[in-house]
Structures are given as structure tokens and as C-alpha cells.
Protein backbone atom coordinates (compact mmCIF):
# COMPACT_ATOMS: atom_id res chain seq x y z
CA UNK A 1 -30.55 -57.65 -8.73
CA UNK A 2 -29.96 -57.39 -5.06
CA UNK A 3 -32.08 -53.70 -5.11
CA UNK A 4 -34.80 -55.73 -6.82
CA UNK A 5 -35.28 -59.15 -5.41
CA UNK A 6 -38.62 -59.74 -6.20
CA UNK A 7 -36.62 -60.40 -9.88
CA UNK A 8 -35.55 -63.29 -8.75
CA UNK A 9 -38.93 -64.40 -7.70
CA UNK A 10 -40.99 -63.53 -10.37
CA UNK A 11 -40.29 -66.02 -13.16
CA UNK A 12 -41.57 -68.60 -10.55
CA UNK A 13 -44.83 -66.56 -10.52
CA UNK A 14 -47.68 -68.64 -12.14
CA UNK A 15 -49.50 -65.61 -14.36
CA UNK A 16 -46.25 -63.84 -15.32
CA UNK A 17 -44.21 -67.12 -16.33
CA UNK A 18 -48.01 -67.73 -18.52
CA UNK A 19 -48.01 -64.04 -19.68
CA UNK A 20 -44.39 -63.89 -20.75
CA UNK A 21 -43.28 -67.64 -21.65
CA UNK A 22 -41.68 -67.35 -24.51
CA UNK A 23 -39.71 -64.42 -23.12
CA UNK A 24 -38.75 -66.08 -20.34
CA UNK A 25 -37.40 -68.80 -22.59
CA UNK A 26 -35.53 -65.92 -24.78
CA UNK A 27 -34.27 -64.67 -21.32
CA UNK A 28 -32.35 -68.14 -20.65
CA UNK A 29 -31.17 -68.69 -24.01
CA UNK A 30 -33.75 -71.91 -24.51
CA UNK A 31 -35.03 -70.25 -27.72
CA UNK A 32 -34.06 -67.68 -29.88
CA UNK A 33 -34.75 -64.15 -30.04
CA UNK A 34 -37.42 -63.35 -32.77
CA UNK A 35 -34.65 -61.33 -34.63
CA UNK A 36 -32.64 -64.41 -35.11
CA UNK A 37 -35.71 -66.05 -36.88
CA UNK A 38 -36.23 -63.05 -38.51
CA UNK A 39 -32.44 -63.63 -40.12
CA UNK A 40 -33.32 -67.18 -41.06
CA UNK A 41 -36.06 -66.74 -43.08
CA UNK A 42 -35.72 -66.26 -46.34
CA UNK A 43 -37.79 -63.16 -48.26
CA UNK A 44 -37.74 -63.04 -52.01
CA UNK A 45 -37.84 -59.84 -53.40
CA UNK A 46 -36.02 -57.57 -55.73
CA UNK A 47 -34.88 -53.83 -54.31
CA UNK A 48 -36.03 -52.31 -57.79
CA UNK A 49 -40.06 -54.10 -56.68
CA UNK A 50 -42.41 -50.70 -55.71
CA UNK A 51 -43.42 -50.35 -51.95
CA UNK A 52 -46.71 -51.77 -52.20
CA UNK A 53 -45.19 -55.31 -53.83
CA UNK A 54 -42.47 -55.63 -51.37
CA UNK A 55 -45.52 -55.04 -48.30
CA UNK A 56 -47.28 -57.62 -50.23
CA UNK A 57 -44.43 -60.21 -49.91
CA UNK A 58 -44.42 -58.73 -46.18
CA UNK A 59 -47.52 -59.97 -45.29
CA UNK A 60 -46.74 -63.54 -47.19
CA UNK A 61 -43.56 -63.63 -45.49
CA UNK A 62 -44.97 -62.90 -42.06
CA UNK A 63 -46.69 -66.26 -42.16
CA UNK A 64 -43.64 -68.13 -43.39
CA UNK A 65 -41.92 -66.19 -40.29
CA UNK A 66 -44.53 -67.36 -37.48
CA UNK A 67 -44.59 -70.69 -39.59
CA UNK A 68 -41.09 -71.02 -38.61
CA UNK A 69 -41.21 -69.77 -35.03
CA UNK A 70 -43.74 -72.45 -34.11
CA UNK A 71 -41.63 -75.20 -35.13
CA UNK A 72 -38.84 -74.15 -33.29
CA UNK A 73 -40.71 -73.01 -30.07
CA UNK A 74 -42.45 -76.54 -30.64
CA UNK A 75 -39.12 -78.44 -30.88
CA UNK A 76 -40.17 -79.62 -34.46
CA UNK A 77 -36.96 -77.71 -35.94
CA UNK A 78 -33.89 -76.97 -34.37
CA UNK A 79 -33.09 -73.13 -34.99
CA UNK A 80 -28.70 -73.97 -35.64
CA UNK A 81 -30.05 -76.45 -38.44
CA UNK A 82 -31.71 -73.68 -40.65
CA UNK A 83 -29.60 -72.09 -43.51
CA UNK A 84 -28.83 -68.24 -43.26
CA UNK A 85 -30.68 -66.76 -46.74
CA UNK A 86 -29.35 -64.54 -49.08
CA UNK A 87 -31.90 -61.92 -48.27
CA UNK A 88 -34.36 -62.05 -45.38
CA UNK A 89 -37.58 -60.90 -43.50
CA UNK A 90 -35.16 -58.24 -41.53
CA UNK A 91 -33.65 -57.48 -44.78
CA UNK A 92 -37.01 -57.05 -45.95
CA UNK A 93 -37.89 -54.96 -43.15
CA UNK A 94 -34.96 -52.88 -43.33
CA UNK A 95 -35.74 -52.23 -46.83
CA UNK A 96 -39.06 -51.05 -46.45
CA UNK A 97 -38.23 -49.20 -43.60
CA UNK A 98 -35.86 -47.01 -45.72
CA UNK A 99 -38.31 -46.16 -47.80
CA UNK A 100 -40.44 -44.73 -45.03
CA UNK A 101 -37.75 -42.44 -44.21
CA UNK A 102 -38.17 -40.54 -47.51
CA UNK A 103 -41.37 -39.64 -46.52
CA UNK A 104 -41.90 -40.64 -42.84
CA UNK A 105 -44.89 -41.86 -41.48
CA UNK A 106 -43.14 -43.81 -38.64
CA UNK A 107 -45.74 -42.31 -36.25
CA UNK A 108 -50.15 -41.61 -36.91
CA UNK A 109 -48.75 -37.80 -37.60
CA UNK A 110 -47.15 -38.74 -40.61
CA UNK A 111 -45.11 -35.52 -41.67
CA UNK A 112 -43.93 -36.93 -44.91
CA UNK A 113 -40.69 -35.49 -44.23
CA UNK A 114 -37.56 -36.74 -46.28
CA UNK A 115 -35.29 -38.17 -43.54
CA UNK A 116 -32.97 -39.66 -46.31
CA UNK A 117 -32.16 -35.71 -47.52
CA UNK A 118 -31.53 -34.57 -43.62
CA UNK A 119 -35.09 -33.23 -43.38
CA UNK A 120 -36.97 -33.47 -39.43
CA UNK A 121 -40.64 -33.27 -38.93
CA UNK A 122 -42.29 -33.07 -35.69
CA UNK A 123 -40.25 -35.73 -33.43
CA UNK A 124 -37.17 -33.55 -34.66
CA UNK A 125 -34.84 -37.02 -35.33
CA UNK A 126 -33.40 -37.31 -38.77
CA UNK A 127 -30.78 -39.92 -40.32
CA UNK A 128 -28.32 -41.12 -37.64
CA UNK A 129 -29.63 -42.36 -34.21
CA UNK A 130 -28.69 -40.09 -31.65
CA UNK A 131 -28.51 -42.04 -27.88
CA UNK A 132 -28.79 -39.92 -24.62
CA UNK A 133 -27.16 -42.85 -22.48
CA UNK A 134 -27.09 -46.92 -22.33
CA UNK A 135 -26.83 -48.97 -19.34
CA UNK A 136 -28.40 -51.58 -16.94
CA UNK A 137 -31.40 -49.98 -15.59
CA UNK A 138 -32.37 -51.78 -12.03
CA UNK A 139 -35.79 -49.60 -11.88
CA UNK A 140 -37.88 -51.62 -14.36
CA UNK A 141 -40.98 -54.27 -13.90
CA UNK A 142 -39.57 -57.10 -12.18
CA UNK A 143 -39.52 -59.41 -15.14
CA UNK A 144 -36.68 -57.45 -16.94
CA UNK A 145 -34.68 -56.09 -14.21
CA UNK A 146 -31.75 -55.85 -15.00
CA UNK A 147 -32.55 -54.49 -18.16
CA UNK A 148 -30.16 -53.43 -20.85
CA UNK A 149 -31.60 -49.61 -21.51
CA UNK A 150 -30.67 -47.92 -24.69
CA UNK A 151 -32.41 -44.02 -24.03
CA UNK A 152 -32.77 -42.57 -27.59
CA UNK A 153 -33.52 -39.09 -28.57
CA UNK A 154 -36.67 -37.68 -29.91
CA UNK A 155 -40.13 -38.25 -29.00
CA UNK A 156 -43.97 -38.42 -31.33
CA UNK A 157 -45.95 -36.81 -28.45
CA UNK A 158 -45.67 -33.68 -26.58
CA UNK A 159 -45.88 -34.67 -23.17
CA UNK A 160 -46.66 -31.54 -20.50
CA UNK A 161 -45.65 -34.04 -17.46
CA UNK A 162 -42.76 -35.79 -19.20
CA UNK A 163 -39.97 -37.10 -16.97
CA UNK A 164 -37.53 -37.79 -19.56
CA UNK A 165 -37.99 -34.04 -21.36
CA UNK A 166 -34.10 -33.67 -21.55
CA UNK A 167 -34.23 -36.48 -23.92
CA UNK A 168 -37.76 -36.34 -25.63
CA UNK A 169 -37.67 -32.54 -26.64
CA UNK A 170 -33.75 -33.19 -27.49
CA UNK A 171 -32.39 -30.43 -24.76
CA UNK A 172 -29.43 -33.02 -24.96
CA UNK A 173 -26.87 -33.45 -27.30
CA UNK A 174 -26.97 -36.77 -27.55
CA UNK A 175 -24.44 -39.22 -29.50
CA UNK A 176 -24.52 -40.71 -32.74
CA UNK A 177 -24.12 -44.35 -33.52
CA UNK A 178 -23.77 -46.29 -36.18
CA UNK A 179 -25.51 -49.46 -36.35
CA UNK A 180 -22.20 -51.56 -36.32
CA UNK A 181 -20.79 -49.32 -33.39
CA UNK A 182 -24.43 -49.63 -31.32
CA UNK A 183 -24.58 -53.42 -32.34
CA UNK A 184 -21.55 -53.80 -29.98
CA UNK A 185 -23.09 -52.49 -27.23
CA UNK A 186 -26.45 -54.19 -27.39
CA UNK A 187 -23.73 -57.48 -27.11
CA UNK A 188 -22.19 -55.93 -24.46
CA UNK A 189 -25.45 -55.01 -22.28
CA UNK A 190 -26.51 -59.07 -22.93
CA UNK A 191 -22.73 -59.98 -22.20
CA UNK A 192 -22.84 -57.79 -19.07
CA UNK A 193 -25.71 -59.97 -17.54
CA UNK A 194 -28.65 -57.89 -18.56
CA UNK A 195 -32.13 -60.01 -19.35
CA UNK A 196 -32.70 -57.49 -22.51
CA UNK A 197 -32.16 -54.88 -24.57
CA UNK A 198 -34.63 -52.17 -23.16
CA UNK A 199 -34.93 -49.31 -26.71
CA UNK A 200 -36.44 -46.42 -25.29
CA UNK A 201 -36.25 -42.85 -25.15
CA UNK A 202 -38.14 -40.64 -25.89
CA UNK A 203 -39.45 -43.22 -28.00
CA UNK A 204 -37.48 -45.61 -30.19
CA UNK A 205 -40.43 -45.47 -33.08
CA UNK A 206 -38.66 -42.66 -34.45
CA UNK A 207 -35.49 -44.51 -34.91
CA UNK A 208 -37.19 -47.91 -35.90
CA UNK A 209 -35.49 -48.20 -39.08
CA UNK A 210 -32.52 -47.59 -37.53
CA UNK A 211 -32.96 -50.04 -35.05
CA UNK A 212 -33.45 -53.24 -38.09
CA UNK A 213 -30.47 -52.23 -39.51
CA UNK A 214 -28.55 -52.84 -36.05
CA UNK A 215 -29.77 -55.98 -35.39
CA UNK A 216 -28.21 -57.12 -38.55
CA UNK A 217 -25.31 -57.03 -36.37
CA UNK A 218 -26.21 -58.33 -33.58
CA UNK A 219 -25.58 -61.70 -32.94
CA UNK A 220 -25.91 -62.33 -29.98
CA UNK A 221 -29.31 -63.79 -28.29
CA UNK A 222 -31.00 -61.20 -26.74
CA UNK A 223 -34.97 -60.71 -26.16
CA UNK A 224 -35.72 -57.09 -27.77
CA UNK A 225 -37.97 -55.06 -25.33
CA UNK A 226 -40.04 -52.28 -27.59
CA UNK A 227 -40.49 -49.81 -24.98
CA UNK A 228 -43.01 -47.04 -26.71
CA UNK A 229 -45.75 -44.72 -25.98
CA UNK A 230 -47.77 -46.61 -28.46
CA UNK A 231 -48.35 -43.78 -30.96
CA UNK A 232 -46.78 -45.50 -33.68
CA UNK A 233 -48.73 -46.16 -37.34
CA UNK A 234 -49.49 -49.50 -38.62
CA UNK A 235 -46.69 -49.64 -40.91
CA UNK A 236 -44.27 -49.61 -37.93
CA UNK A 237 -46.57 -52.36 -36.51
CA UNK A 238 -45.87 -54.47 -39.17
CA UNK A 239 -42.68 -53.97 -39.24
CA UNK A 240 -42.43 -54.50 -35.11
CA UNK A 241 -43.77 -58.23 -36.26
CA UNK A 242 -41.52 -60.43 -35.82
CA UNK A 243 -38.51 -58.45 -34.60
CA UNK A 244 -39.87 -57.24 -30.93
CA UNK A 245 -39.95 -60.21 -28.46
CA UNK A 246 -41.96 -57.85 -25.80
CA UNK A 247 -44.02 -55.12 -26.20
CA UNK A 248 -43.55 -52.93 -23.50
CA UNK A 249 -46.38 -50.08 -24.08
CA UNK A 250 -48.22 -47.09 -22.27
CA UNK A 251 -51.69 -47.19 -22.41
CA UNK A 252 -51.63 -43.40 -21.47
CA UNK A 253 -55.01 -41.90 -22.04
CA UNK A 254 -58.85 -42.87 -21.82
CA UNK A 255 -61.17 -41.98 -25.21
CA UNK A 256 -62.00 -38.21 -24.42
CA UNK A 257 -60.02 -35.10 -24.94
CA UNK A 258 -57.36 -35.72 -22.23
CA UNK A 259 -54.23 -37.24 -24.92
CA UNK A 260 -55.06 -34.00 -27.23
CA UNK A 261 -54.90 -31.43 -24.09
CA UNK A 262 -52.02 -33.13 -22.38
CA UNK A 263 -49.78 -35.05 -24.77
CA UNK A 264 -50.69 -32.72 -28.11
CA UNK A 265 -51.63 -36.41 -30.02
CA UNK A 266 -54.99 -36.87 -31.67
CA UNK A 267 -57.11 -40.67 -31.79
CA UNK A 268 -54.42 -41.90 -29.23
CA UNK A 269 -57.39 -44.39 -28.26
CA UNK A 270 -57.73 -45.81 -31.63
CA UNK A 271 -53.90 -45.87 -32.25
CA UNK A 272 -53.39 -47.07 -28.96
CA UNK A 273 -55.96 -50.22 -29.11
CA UNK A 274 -54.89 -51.07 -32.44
CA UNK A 275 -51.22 -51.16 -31.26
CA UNK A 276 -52.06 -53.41 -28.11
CA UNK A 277 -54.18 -55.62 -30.49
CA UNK A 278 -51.04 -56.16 -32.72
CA UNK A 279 -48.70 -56.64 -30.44
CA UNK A 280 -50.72 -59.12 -28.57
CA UNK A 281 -50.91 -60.95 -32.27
CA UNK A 282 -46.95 -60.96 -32.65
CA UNK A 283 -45.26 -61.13 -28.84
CA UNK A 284 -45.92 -60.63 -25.62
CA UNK A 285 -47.14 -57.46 -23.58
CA UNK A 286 -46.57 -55.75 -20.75
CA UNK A 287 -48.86 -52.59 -20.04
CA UNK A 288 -47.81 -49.54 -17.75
CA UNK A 289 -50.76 -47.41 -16.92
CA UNK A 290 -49.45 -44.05 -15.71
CA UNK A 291 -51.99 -42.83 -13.11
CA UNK A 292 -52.41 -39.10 -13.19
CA UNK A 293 -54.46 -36.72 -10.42
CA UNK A 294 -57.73 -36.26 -11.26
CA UNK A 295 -57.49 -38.54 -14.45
CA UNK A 296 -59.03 -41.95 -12.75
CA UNK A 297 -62.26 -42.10 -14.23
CA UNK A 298 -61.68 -40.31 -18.00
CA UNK A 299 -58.76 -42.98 -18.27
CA UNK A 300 -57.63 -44.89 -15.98
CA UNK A 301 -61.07 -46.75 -15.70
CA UNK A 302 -61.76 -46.94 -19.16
CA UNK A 303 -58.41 -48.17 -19.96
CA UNK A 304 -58.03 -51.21 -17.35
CA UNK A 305 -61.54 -52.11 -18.33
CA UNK A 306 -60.64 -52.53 -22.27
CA UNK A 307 -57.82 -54.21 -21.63
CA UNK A 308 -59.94 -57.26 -19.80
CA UNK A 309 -62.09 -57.11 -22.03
CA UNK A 310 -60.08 -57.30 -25.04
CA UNK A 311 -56.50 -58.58 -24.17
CA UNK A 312 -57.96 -60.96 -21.35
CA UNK A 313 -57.64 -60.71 -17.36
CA UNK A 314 -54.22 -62.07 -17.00
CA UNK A 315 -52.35 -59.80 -19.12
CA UNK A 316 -48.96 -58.21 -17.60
CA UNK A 317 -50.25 -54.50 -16.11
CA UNK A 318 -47.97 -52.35 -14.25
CA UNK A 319 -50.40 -49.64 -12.47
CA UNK A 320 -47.32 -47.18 -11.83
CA UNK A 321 -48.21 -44.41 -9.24
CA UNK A 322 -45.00 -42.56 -9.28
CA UNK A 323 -46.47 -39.82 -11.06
CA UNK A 324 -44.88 -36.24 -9.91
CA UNK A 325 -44.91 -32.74 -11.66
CA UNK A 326 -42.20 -32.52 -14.39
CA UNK A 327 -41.51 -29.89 -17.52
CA UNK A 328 -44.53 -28.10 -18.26
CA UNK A 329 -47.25 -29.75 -15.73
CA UNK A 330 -47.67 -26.90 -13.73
CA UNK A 331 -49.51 -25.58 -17.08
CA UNK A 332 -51.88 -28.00 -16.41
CA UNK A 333 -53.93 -27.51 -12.98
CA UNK A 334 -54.86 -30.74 -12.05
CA UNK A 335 -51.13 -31.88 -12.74
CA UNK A 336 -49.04 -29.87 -10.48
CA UNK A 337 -49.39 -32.48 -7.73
CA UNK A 338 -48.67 -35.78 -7.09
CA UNK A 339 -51.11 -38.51 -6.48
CA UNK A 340 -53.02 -38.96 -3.49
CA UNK A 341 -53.51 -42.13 -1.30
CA UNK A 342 -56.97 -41.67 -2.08
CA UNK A 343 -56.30 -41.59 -5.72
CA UNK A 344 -54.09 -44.79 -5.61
CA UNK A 345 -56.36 -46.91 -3.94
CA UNK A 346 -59.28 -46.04 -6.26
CA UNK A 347 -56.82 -46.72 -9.15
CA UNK A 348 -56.39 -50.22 -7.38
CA UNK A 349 -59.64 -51.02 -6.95
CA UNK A 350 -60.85 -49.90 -10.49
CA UNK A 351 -57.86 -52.37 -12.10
CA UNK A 352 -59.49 -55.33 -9.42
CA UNK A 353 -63.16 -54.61 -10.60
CA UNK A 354 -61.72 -54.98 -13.81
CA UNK A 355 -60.77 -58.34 -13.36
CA UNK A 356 -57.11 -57.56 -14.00
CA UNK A 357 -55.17 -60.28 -12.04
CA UNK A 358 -51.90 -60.06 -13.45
CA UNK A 359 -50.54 -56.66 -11.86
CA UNK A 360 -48.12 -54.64 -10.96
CA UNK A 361 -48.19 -51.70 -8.36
């Protein structure tokens, strides 16, 4: 806290406090965390039902779940009152999120790969989570420092200038948790102080099943910060629905080539709108924009200007400008340097034409 004191500050700030109420709220144990709501309401369904029936009493419980959230968040129910069910929207989720696994499609590549049999596809992650570290990260947005960081293993995309490559493209070793065993030490991060539980990586789509079936556990309070690249399909969207309290998400690339050449991923745009969209629907959102050399007007322009236009001008940005050469970059020509000061204050300016008033750099 004291190597980031504008954390202190910031939940008096007028547009954040809007942005992230309910967070905020979370944060200071004034509500509960959506995974506690999740637990409390009740899902009807049999485990012998086929996928598309139990997505079908998804999308009827969803409303019952938001239903239910309103109330509380309204002061019209009290959240202790509420009876625990015998089987619930997370263990709905957690079903249906099994049955992904025997043919994933966790991610818009889809390999169909049975994780239940030991089988990887592209992101190389199979049955049990594998974690590269967890602690209280201090370097975050202001809002969630300190922030209770779970780095797993494994990554959807193929980043050439990716700064956690150890841990994406699984050159660790990593350590394997149970969800009982990991369940303790999301407790313990919240215990410790920490605002949140931070899942990351890599990218914690890849381990999103695994990650319902540890909140089970957990039961402690404890906002739930999805932090992904936003290449994730829209099953795993519906499934993020009431379970992640903030959508932390990288708005990476603008509509042309550039995701394809740099990050091997193809219609990141389309994924990457429809994901913001969502998660605007279901929680709040905090965008980091990445600026890279030479990339300001194929994506960082068209990418602050989308998201006033379609997520509105006060919506949590972090412009991050800390972009340096890492892994394979140097492959890339216009990537083996870092930004200039040039480059930054165009990136500025292009977020402030934008009408973008809620932001970070």
C-alpha cells in the first residue's frame, strides 16, 4: 500500500467509485461476492440431462441469479437469510464446465481435445491446475492494489512480446493444486489483507473449470478479478456470469491483421468485442490497452474509439506504456524497441479524442 498510495485515494475518485461500485462494496465486505450468490441459488437439474438442457436451465437460471443479486445489492433481501440449495448455479456451472473438458472449447480455437482422458491441445494445460506462484502483487491498477495474484500456467495465444513467457509457454514447472488445497490460499490472500483474488497467468480461461470447482470451497468473501486476454468462447462467457465480480481484460489488437501476425489468434476483434460486451452485461470492467511501437493507429485508435462508443466514456481504461522487448519480439521489427515519448503522447491524446475520461496511464 505504502508503494502505491494513490490506492488509498482512488475509491474516493468520483468515475472509478461509479465504474466499479459494486466492487468497491465487495472490497469492504458490504455485499457479497457474486460467487456467494452464485451458491445460494438454487438450479434444478439432473446430471444424467444432455448439455444442451442443462445450458437451457443456464440461461433460466441466470435470470433467477441477477434476480437475486438485485435484491440484495438493493437491500430488499438480506444475503445470511437465504437457504444454501441442494444443487446450485456454481454447481451448475461446474457441471457444464466438466463437460467442456471432454472436448474443450474453453477458448474461440476450440481443439476438442479430451482433457478428462489427460489429452492437451494448443494452450498445453490438461486436468489439474498447475500455479507458477501466488502472492500480493503491489504493481496492479490502483483500484486492486494489493491484489491477491494467483499466476497459472498455460496460455490461448501465442504472444511474440509476452512478458510472462516462463509461465504462458509452460518453461516452468509449475505446481499442482487441488481445488480444496488452492481454496485455502485464495482465504489466505483475502485473510492476508489483499482487496481480491487476481486469477491470471498465462490466462486462467484454460483452467476455468477448475477455477468453479474451487470456489466451492471458498468461503470466504472475496471479489474474483478475471484477469484474461479476452480470447475466450462464449461458453466460458456464460459461464464467467455470475461468478467474476471484475472483468479485468486486454483489449490487445485493432481489426486488421496485427492479432494473427503477432499473437498467432484469428477474429480477436470479434471475440474481443463480444467478450467486453458480456462482461459489461454481468460485472464490472476494467480495460488495459497495451500500447505497442508503431501499432497506434491499426489498434490503439480503433480500440479506445469502440470502447466510447460502445461501453460509454467513463469506463475504467488503463493505457499501460510499459511495453519493452520480451521472448520472441525481436522477430518482429517494429517490436524490438520500446515506446517512444512521441508514441505515448499520441496514445494519450487518441484515448482523450475518444472521449475516454475514466483513465489510467
Amino acid at each position: 500500500m505504502f508503494r502505491r498510495p494513490e490506492a488509498i485515494a482512488v475509491p474516493n475518485d468520483k468515475l472509478t467509485n461509479k465504474s466499479l461500485a459494486r466492487y468497491f462494496a465487495v472490497m469492504q465486505n458490504q455485499l457479497p461476492a457474486k460467487f456467494l450468490i452464485a451458491k445460494k441459488t438454487p438450479a434444478e437439474f439432473r446430471n444424467s440431462a444432455s448439455t444442451d438442457q442443462l445450458w437451457r436451465i443456464h440461461a433460466a437460471v441466470t435470470e433467477e441469479f441477477n434476480g437475486i443479486q438485485r435484491e440484495i445489492d438493493e437491500g430488499k433481501r438480506a444475503f445470511h437469510a437465504i437457504s444454501t440449495p441442494d444443487k446450485s448455479y456454481l454447481d451448475l456451472k461446474i457441471e457444464i464446465a466438466n463437460r467442456i473438458l471432454s472436448s474443450c472449447r474453453l477458448c474461440v480455437r476450440g481443439c476438442n481435445v479430451n482433457r478428462l482422458e489427460g489429452k492437451t491441445g494448443y494452450c498445453g494445460c490438461g486436468l489439474e491446475i498447475a500455479v507458477s506462484s501466488i502472492f500480493e502483487h503491489m504493481g496492479e491498477e490502483p483500484e486492486l492494489v494489493p491484489s491477491g495474484t494467483v499466476f497459472t500456467l498455460g496460455c490461448t495465444m501465442r504472444c511474440k512480446h509476452c512478458q510472462n513467457w516462463t509461465i504462458s509457454q509452460w518453461l516452468e514447472e509449475g505446481q499442482i493444486y487441488g481445488a480444496v488445497d488452492l481454496a485455502h490460499e485464495v482465504q489466505r490472500l483475502r485473510l492476508n489483507g489483499c482487496k481480491n483474488v487476481n486469477l491470471v497467468g498465462g490466462e486462467p480461461t484454460t483452467w476455468l473449470p477448475q477455477w468453479l470447482k474451487t470456489f466451492k470451497h471458498v468461503q470466504t468473501s472475496v471479489p474474483v478479478v478475471w484477469n484474461s486476454n479476452s480470447y475466450y468462447s462464449s461458453e466460458s462467457a456464460a459461464l464467467l456470469a455470475g461468478f467474476a465480480d471484475v472483468y479485468l481484460l486486454d483489449f490487445k489488437y485493432g481489426p486488421g491483421r496485427c492479432a494473427t501476425e503477432i499473437s498467432d489468434v484469428r477474429n480477436y476483434w470479434e471475440t474481443c468485442i463480444r467478450n467486453h460486451l458480456e462482461a459489461k452485461k454481468h460485472g464490472e470492467l476494467i480495460i488495459r490497452i497495451l500500447v505497442l511501437p508503431n501499432h497506434l493507429e491499426c489498434c490503439t485508435k480503433p480500440i479506445v474509439d469502440w470502447i466510447a462508443q460502445n461501453l460509454g466514456a467513463e469506463t475504467r481504461v488503463n493505457l499501460m506504456f510499459q511495453y519493452r522487448p520480451e521472448w520472441k519480439a525481436f522477430t518482429v521489427p517494429e517490436l524490438g524497441r520500446k515506446l517512444t515519448s512521441n508514441e505515448m503522447h499520441k496514445a494519450t491524446r487518441l484515448a482523450k479524442e475518444a472521449n475516454l475520461r475514466n483513465l489510467i496511464t
